[in-house]
PDB file of N, CA and C in Angstrom:
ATOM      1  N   UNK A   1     -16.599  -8.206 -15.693  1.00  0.00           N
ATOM      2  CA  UNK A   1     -16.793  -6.778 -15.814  1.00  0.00           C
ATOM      3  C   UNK A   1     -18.125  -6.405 -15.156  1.00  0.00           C
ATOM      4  N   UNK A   2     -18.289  -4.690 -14.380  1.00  0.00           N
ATOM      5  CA  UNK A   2     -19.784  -4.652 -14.031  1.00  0.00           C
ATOM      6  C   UNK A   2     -20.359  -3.801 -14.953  1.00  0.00           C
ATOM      7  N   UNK A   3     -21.444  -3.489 -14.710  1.00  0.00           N
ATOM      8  CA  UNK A   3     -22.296  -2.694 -15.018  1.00  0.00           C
ATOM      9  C   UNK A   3     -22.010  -1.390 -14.478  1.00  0.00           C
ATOM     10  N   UNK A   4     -22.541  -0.623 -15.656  1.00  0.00           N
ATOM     11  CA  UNK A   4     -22.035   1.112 -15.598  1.00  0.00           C
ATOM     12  C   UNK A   4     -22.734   1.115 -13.917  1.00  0.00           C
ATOM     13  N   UNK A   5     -23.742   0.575 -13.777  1.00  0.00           N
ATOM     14  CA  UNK A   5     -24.302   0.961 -12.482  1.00  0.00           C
ATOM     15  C   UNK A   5     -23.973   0.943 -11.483  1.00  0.00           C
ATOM     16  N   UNK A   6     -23.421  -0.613 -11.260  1.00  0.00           N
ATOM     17  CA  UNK A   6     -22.886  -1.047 -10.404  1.00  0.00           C
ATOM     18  C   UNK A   6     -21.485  -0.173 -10.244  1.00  0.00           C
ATOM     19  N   UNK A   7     -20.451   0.020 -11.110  1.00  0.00           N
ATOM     20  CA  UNK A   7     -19.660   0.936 -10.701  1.00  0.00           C
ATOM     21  C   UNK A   7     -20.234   2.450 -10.401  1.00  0.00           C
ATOM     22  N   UNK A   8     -21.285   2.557 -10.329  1.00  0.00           N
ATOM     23  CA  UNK A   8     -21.430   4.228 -10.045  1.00  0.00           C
ATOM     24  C   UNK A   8     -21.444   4.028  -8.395  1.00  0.00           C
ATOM     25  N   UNK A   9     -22.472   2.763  -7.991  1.00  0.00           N
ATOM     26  CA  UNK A   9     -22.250   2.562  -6.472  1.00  0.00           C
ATOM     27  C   UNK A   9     -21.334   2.454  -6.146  1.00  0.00           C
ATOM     28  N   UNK A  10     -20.247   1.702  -6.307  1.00  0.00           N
ATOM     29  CA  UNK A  10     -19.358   0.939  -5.856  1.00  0.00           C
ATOM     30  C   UNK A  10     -18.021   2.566  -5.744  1.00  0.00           C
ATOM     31  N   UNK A  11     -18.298   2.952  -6.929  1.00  0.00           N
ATOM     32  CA  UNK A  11     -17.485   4.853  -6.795  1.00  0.00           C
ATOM     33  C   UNK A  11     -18.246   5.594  -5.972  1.00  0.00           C
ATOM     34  N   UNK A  12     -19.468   5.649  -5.555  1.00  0.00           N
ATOM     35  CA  UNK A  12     -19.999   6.702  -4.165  1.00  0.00           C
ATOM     36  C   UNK A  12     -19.816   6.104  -2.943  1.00  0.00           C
ATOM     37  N   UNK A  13     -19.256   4.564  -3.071  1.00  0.00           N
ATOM     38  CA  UNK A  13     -19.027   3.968  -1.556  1.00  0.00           C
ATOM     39  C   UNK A  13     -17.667   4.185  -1.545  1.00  0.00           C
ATOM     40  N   UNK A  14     -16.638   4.295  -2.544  1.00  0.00           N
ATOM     41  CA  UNK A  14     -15.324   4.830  -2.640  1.00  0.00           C
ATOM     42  C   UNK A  14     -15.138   6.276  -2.168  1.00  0.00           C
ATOM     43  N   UNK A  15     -16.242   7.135  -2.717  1.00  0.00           N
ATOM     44  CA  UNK A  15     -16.312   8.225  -2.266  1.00  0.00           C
ATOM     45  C   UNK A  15     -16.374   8.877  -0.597  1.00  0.00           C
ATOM     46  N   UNK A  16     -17.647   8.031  -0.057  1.00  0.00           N
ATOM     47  CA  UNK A  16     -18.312   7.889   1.482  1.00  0.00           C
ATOM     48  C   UNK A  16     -17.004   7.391   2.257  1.00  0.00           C
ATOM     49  N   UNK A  17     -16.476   6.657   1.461  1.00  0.00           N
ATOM     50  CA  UNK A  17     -15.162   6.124   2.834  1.00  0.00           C
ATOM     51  C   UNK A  17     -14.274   6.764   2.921  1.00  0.00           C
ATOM     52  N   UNK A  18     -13.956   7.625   1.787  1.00  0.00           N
ATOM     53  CA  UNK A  18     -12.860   8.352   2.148  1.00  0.00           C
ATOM     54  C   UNK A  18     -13.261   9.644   2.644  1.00  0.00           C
ATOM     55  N   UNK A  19     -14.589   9.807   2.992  1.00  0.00           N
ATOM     56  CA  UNK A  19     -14.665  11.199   3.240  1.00  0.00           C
ATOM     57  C   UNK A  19     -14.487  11.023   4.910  1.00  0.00           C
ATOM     58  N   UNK A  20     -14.899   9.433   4.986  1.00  0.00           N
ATOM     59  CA  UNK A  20     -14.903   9.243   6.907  1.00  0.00           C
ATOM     60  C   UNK A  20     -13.478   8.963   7.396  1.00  0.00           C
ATOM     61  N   UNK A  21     -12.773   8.950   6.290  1.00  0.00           N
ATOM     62  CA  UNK A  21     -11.357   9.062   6.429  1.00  0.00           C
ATOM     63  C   UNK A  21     -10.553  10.581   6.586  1.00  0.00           C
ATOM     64  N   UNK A  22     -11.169  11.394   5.904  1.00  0.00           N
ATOM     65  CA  UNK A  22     -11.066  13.077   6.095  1.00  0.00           C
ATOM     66  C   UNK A  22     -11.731  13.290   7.142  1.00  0.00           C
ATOM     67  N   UNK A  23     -12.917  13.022   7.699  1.00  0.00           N
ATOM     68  CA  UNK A  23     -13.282  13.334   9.052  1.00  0.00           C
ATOM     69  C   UNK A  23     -12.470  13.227   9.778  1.00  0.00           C
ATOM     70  N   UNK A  24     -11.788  11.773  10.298  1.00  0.00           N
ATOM     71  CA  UNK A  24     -11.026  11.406  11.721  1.00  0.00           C
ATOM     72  C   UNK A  24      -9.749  12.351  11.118  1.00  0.00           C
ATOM     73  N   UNK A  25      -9.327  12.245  10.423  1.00  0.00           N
ATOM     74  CA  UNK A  25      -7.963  13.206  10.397  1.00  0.00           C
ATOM     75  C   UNK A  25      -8.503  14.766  10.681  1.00  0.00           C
ATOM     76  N   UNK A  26      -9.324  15.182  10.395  1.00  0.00           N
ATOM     77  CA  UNK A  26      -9.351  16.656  10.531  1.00  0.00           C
ATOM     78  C   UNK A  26      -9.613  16.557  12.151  1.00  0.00           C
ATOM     79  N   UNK A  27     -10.328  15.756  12.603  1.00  0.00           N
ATOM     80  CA  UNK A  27     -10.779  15.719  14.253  1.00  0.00           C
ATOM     81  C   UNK A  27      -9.895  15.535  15.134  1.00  0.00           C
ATOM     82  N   UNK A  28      -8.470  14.729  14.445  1.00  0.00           N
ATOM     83  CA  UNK A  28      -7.119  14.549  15.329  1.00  0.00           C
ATOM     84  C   UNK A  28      -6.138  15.472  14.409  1.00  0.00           C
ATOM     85  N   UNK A  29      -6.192  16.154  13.436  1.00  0.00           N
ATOM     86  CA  UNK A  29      -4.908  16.912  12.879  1.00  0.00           C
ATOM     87  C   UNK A  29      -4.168  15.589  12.639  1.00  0.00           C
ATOM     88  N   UNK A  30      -4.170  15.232  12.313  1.00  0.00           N
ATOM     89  CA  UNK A  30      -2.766  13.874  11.762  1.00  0.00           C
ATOM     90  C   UNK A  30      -3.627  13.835  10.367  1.00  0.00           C
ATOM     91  N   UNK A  31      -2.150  13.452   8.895  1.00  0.00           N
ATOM     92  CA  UNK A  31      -2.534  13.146   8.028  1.00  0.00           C
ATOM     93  C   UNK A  31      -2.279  11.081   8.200  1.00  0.00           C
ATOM     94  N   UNK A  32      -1.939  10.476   8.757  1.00  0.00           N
ATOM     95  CA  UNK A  32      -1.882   9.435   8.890  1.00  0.00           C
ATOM     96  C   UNK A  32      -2.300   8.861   9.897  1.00  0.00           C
ATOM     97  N   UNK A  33      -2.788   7.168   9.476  1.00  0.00           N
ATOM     98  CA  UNK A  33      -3.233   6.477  10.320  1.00  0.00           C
ATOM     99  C   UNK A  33      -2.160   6.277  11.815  1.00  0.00           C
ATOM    100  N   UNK A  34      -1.003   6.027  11.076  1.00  0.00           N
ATOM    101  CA  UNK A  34       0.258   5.668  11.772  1.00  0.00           C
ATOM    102  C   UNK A  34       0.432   7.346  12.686  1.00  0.00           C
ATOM    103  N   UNK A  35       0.060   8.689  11.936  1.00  0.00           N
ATOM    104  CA  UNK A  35       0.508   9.298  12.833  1.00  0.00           C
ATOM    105  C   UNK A  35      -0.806   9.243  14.128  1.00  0.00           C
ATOM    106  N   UNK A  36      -2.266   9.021  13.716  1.00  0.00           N
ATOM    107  CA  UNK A  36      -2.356   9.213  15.026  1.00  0.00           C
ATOM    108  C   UNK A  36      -2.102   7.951  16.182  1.00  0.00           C
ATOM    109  N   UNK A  37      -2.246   6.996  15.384  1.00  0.00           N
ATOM    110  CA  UNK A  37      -1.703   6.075  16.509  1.00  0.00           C
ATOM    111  C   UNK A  37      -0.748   6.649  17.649  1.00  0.00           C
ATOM    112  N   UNK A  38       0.760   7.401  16.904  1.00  0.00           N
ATOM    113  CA  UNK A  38       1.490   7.810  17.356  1.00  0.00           C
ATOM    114  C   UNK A  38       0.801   8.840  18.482  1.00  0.00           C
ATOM    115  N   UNK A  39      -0.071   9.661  17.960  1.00  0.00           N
ATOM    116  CA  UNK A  39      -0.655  10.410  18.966  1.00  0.00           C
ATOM    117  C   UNK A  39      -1.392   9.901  19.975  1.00  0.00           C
ATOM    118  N   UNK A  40      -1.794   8.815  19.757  1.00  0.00           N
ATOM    119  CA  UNK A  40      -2.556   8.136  21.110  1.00  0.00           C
ATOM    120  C   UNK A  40      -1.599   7.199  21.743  1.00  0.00           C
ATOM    121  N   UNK A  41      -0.063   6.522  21.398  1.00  0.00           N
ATOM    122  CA  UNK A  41       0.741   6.643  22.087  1.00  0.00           C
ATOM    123  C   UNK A  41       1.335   7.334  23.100  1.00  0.00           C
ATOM    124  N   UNK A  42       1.534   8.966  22.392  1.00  0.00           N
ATOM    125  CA  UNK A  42       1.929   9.652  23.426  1.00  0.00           C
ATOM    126  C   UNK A  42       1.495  10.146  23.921  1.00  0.00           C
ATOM    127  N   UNK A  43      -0.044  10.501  24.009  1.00  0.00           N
ATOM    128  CA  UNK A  43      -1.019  10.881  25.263  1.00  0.00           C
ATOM    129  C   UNK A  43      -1.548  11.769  24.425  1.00  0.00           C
ATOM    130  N   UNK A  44      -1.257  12.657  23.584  1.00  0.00           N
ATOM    131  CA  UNK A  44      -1.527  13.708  23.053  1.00  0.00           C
ATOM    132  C   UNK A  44      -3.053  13.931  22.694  1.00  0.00           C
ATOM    133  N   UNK A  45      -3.358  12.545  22.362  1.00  0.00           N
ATOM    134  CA  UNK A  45      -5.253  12.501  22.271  1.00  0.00           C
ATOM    135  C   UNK A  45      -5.560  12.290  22.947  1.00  0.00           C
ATOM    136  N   UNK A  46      -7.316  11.793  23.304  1.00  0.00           N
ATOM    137  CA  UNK A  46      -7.647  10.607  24.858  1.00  0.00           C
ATOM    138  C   UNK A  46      -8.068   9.652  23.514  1.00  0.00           C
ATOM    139  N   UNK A  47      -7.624   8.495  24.706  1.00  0.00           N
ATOM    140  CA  UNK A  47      -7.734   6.889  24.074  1.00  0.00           C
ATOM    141  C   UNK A  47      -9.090   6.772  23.235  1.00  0.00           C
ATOM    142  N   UNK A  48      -9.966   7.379  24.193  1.00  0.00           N
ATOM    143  CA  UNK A  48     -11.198   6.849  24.014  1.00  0.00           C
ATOM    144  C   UNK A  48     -12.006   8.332  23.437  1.00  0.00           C
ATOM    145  N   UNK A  49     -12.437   8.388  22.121  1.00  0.00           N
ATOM    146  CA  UNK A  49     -12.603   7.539  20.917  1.00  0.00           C
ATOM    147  C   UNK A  49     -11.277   7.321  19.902  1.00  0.00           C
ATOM    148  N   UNK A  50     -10.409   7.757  20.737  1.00  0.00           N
ATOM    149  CA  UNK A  50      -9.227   7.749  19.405  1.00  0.00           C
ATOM    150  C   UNK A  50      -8.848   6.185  19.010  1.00  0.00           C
ATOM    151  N   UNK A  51      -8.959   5.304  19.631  1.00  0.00           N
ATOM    152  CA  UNK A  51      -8.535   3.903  19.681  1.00  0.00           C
ATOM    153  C   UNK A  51      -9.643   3.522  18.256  1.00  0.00           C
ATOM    154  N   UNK A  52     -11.180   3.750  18.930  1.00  0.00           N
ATOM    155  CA  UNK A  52     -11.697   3.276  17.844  1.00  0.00           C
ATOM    156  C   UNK A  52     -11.753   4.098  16.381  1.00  0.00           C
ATOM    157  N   UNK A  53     -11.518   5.562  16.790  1.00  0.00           N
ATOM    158  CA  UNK A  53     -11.299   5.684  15.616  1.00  0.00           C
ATOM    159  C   UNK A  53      -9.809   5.207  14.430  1.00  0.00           C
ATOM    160  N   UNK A  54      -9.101   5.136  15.141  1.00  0.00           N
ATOM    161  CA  UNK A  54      -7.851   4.811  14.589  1.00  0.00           C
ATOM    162  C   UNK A  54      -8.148   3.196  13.810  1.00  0.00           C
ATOM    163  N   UNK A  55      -9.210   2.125  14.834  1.00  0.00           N
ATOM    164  CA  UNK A  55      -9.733   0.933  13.825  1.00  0.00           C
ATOM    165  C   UNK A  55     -10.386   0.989  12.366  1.00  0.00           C
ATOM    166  N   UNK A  56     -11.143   2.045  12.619  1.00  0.00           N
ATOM    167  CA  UNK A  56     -12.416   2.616  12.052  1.00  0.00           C
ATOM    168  C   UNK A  56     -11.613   2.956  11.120  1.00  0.00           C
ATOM    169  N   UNK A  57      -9.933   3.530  10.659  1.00  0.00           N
ATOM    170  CA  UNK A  57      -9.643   4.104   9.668  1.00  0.00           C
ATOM    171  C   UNK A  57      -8.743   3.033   9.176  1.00  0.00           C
ATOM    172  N   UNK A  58      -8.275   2.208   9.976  1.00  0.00           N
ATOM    173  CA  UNK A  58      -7.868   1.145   9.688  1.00  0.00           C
ATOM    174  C   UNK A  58      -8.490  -0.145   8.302  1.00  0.00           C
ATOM    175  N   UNK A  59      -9.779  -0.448   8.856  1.00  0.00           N
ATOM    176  CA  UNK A  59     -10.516  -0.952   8.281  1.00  0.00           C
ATOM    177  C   UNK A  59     -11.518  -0.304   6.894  1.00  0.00           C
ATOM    178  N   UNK A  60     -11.712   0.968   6.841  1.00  0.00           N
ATOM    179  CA  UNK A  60     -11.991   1.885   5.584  1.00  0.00           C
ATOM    180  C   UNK A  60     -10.867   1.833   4.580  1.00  0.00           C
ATOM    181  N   UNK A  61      -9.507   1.930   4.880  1.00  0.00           N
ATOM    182  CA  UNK A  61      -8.299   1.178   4.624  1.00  0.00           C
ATOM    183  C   UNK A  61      -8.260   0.138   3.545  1.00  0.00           C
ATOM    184  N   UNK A  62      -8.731  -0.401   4.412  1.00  0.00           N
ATOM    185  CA  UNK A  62      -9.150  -2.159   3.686  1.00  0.00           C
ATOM    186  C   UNK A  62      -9.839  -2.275   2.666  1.00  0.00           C
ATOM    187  N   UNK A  63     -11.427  -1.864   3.030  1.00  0.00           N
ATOM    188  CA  UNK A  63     -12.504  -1.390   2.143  1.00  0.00           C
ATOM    189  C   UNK A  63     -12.232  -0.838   0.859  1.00  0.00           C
ATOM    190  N   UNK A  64     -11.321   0.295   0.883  1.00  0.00           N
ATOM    191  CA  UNK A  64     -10.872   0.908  -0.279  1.00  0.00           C
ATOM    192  C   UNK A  64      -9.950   0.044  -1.062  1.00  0.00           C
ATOM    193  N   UNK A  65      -9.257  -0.526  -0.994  1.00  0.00           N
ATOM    194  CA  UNK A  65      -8.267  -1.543  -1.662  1.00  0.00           C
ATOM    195  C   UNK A  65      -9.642  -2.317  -2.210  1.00  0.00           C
ATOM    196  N   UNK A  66     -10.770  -3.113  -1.171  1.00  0.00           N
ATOM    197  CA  UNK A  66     -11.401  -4.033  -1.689  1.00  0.00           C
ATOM    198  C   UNK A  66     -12.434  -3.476  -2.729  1.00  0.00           C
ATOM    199  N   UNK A  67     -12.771  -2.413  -3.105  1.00  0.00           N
ATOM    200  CA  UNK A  67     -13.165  -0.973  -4.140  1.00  0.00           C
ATOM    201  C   UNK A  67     -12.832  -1.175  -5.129  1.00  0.00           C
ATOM    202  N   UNK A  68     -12.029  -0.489  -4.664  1.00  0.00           N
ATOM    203  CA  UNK A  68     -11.064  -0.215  -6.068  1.00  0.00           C
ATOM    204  C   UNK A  68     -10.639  -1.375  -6.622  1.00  0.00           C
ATOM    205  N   UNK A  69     -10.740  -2.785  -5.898  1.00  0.00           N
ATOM    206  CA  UNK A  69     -10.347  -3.778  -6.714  1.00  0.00           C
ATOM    207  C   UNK A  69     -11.934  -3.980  -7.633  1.00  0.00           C
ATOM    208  N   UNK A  70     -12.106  -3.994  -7.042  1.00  0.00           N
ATOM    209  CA  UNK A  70     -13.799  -4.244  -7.999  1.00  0.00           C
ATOM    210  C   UNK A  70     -13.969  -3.596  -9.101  1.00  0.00           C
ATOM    211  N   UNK A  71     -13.608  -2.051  -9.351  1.00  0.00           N
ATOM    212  CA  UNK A  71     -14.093  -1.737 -10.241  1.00  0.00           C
ATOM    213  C   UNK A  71     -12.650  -1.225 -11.168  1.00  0.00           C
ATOM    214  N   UNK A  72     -11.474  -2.135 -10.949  1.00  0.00           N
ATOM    215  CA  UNK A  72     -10.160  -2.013 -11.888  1.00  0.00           C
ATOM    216  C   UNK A  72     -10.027  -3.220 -12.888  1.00  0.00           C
TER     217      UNK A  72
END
């Protein structure tokens, strides 16, 4: 188990990632990772930053699972 503290960080870094997760979607209009991929499939974005952002949300992704496992 942690400390009240440690979960208060560990919930404002839960917080911080998902807000950089509301960024890239509001900056491409897609509510999904998968949709913008789709959009940088079909040209509809430019690659470049969409590629990395599409990692970038990929991996915050991750982060959050590894979060929320911590403090469940």
């Amino acid at each position: 188990m942690i400390d009240k503290e440690m979960q208060a960080l560990i919930e404002k870094e839960l917080r911080l990632t998902e807000q950089e997760i509301v960024f890239i979607r509001e900056r491409y209009d897609v509510s999904t990772k998968e949709a913008l991929f789709g959009a940088i499939r079909a040209g509809s974005v430019s690659e470049h930053p969409a590629w990395e952002d599409y990692i970038v949300w990929k991996n915050k992704d991750a982060r959050i699972v590894q979060l929320q496992q911590l403090v469940s």
